[in-house]
Each structure stands twice: as structure tokens, then as C-alpha cells.
Protein backbone atom coordinates (compact mmCIF):
# COMPACT_ATOMS: atom_id res chain seq x y z
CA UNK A 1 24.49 11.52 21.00
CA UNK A 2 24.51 10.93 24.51
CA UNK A 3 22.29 8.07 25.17
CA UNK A 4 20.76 5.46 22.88
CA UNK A 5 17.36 7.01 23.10
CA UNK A 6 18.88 10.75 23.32
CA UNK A 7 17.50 10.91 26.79
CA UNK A 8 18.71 14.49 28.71
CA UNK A 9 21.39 13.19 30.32
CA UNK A 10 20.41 15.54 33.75
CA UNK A 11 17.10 12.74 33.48
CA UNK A 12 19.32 9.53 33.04
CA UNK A 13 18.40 8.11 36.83
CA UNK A 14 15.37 8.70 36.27
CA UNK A 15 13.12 5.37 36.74
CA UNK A 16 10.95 6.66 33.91
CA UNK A 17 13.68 6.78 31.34
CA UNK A 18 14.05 2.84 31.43
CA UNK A 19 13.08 1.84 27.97
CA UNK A 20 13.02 -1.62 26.29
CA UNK A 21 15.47 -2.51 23.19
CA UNK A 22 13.79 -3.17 20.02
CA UNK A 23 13.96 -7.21 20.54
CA UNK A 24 12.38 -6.66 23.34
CA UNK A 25 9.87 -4.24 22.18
CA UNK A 26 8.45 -5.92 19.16
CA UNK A 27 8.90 -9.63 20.94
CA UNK A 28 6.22 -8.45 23.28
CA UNK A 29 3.05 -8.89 21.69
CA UNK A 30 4.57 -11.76 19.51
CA UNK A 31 3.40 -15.75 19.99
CA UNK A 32 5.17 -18.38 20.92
CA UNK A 33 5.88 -19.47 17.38
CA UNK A 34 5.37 -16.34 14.94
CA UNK A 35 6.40 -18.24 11.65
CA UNK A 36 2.63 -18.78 9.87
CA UNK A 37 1.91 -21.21 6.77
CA UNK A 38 1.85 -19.23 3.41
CA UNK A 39 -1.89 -18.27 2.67
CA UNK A 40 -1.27 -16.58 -1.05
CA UNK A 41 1.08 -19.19 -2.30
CA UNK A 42 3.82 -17.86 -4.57
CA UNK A 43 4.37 -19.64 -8.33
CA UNK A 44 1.28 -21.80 -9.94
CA UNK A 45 0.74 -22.00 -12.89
CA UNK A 46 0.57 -19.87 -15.87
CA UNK A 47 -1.70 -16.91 -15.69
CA UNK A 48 -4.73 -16.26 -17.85
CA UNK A 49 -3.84 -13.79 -20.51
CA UNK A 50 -4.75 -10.02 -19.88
CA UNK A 51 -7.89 -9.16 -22.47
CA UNK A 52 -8.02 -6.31 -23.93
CA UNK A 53 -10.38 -4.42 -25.53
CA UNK A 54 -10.40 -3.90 -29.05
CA UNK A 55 -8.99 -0.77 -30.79
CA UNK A 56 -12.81 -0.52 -32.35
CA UNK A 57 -13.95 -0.38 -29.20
CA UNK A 58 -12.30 2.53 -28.16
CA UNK A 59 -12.68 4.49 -31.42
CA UNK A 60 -16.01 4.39 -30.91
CA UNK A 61 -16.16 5.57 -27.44
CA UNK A 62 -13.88 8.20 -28.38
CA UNK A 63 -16.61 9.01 -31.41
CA UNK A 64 -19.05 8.70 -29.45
CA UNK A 65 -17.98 10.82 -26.80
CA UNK A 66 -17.05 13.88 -29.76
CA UNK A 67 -20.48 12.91 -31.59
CA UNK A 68 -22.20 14.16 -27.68
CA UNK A 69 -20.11 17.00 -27.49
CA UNK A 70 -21.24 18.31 -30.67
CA UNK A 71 -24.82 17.46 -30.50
CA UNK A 72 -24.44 19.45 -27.50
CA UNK A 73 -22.86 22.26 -29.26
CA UNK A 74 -25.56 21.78 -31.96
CA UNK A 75 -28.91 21.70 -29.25
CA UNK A 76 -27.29 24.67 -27.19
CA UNK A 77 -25.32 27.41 -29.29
């Protein structure tokens, strides 16, 4: 690699080929003190407990689901 930017070196006095280094880059657009308070604080206490739904609950859906697939079946041979 010739350059850091893998400029042609034929171009390297070129004005054009002047580039920033990254601290300089990404300070650009940064303010004057970039450290911001927390707004999702981390820890807390003890989450709610994930509900489920009940194993009858999805036995029937799954029933229910065949049961229309037949009556289907049934209405349309």
C-alpha cells in the first residue's frame, strides 16, 4: 500500500488528495461535550414475568384451524 488512503501515487501533490484522519473526521460534527446522561437506564428491578398462553389455548386454535379446513373440504369437494 502506498499511501494511507491508497491514493495513485502519480496524484499525491495533488491539493485534492488532502484528506482528514479519522479523529478528525468524526470530531467534526461532534459538540463540545459529546458524553449524554443515560436515557434507558440499565438494571431496575425485577421484570414482570413473561405470560404465556395456555397449552388449551393453542390446541384449540390448532383444532380449530383443522375443524375449517375440513368444513372446507366438506362444503367444496
Amino acid at each position: 500500500m502506498a499511501t494511507e488512503h491508497d491514493i495513485d501515487p502519480r496524484a499525491a501533490d495533488d491539493p485534492r488528495n488532502v484528506y482528514p484522519t479519522d479523529e478528525q473526521f468524526y470530531s467534526a460534527d461532534r459538540p463540545e461535550h459529546p458524553v449524554l446522561p443515560e436515557d434507558r437506564p440499565r438494571g431496575g428491578g425485577p421484570a414482570a414475568p413473561v405470560k404465556h398462553r395456555g397449552t388449551w389455548a393453542t390446541v384449540a386454535m390448532v383444532a380449530g384451524i383443522i375443524l375449517l379446513i375440513l368444513v372446507g373440504i366438506a362444503l367444496f369437494p
